[in-house]
C-alpha atoms as a PDB file:
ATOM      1  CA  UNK A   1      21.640   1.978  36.304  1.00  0.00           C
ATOM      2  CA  UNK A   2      23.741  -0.943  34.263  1.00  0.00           C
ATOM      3  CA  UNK A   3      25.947  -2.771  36.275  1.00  0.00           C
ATOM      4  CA  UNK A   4      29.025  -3.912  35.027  1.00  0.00           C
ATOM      5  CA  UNK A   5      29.407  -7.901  34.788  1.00  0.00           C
ATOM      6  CA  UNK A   6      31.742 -10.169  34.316  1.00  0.00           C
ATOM      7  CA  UNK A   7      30.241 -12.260  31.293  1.00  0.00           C
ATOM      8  CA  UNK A   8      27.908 -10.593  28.064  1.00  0.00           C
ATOM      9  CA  UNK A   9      25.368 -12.144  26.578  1.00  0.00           C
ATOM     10  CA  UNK A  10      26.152 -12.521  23.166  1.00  0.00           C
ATOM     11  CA  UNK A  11      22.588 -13.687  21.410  1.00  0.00           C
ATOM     12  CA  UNK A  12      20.233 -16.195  21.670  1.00  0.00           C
ATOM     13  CA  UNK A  13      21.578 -19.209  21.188  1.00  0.00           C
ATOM     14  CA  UNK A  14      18.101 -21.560  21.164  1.00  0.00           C
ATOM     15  CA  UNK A  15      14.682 -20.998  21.320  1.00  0.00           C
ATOM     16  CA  UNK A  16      12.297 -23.867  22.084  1.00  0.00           C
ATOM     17  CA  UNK A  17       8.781 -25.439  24.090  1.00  0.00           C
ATOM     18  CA  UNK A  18       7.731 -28.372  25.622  1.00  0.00           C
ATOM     19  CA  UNK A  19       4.940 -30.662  23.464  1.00  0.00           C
ATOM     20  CA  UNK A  20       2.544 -33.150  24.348  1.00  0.00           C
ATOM     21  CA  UNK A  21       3.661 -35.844  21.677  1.00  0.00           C
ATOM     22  CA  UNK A  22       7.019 -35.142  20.474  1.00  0.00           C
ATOM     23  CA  UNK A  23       7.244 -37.792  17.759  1.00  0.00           C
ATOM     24  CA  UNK A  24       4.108 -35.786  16.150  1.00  0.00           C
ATOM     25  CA  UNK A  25       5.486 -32.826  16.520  1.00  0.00           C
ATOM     26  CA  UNK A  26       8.914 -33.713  15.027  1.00  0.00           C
ATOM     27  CA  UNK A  27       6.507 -35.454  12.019  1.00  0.00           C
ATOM     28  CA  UNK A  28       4.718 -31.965  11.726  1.00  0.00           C
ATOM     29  CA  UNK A  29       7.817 -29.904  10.845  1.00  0.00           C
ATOM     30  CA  UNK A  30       9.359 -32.789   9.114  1.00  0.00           C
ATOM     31  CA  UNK A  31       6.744 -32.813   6.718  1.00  0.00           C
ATOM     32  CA  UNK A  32       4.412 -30.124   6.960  1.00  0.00           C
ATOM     33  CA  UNK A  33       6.950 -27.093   7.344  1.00  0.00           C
ATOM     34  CA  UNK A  34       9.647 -28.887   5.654  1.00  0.00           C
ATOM     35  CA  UNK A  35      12.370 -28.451   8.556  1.00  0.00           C
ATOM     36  CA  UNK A  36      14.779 -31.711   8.673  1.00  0.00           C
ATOM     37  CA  UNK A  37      15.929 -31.914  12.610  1.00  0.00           C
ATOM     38  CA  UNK A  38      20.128 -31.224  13.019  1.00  0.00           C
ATOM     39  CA  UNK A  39      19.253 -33.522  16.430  1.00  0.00           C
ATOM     40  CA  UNK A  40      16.930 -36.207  17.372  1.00  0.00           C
ATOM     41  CA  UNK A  41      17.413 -37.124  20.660  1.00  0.00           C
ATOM     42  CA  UNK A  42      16.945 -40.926  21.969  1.00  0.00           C
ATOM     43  CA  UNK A  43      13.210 -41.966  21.351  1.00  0.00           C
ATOM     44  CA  UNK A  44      12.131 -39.115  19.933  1.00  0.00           C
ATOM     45  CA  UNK A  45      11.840 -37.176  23.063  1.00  0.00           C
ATOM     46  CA  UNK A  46      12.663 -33.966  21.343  1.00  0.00           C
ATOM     47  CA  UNK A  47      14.836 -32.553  18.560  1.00  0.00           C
ATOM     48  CA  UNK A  48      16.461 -29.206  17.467  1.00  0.00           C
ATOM     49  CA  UNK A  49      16.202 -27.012  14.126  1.00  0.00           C
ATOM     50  CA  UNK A  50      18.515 -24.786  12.530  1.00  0.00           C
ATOM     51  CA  UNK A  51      16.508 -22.270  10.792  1.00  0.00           C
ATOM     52  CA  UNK A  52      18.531 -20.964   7.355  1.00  0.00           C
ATOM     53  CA  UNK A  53      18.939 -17.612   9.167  1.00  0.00           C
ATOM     54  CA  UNK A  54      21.145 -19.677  11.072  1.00  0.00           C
ATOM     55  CA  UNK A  55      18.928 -19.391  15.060  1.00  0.00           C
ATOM     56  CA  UNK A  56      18.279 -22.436  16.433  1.00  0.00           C
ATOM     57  CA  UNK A  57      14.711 -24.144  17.590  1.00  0.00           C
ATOM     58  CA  UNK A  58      13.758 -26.912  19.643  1.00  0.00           C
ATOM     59  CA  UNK A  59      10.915 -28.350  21.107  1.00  0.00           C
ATOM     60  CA  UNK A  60      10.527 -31.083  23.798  1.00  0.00           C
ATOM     61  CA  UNK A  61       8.646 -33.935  24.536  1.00  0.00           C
ATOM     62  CA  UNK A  62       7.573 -33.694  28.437  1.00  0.00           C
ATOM     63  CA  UNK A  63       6.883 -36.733  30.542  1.00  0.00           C
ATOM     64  CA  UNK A  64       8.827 -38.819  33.207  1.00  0.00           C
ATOM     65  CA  UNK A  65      10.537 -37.967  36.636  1.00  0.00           C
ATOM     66  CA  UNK A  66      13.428 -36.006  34.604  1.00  0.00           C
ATOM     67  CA  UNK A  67      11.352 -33.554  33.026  1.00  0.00           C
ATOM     68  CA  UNK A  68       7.276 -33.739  33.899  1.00  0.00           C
ATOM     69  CA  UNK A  69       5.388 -32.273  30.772  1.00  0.00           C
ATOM     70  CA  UNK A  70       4.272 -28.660  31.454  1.00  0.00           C
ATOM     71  CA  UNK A  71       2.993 -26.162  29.247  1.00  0.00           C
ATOM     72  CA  UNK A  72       5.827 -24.118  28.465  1.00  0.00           C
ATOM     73  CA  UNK A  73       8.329 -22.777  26.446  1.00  0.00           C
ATOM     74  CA  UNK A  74      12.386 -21.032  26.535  1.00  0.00           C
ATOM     75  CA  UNK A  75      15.029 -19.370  25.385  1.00  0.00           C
ATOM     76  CA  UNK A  76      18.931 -20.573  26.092  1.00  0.00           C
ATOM     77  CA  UNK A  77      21.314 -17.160  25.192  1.00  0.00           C
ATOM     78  CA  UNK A  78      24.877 -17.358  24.124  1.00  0.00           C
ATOM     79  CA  UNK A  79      26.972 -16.024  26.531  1.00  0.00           C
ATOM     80  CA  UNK A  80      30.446 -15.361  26.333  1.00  0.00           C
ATOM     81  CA  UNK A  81      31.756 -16.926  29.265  1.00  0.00           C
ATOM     82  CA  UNK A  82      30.321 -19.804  31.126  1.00  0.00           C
ATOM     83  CA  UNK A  83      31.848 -19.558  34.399  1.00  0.00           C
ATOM     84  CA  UNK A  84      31.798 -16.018  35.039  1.00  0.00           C
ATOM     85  CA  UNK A  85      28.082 -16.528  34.515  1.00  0.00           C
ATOM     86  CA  UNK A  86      27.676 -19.232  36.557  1.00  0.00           C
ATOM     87  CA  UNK A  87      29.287 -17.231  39.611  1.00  0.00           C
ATOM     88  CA  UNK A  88      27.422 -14.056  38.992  1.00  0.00           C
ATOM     89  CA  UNK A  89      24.123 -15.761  39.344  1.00  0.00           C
ATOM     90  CA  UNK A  90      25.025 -17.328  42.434  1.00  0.00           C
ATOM     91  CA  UNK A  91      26.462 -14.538  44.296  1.00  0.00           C
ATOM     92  CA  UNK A  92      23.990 -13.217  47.153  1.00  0.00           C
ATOM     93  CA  UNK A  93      21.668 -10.250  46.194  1.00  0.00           C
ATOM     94  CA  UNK A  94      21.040  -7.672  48.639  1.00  0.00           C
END
């Protein structure tokens, strides 16, 4: 049965995973695979791709109380609208 809801998801909007070493990893697609980061974030802790197809990749450097490393990985999707989202995932299931 689909259920109607208040919010569609339109794609994926990133697709990433957590790394040991993220400065070696963002070295690795740098300059093995060729793919210049659209985002670095502050010491090298992780950065983002845009792939010419135009989907988006990022990987992540784990350590620290914020975000403990863990072998894993994720995918953010676009959705159309934020808060209906945001409510629909909160609301009680039965």
């Amino acid at each position: 049965m689909v259920t109607q809801r208040p919010f569609n998801v339109a794609g994926m909007d990133l697709s990433g995973y957590m790394v040991k070493d993220a400065p070696r990893a963002i070295a690795f697609y740098r300059d093995v695979l060729g793919l210049e980061p659209v985002t670095v974030y502050p010491d090298d802790r992780g950065a983002e791709y845009e792939l010419p197809d135009g989907t988006t990749f990022g990987l992540w450097g784990g350590g620290g109380r914020v975000m403990p490393f863990q072998p894993s990985n994720g995918i953010l999707f676009a959705i159309d609208d934020l808060d209906a989202a945001v409510a629909a995932v909160k609301e009680p299931r039965s």
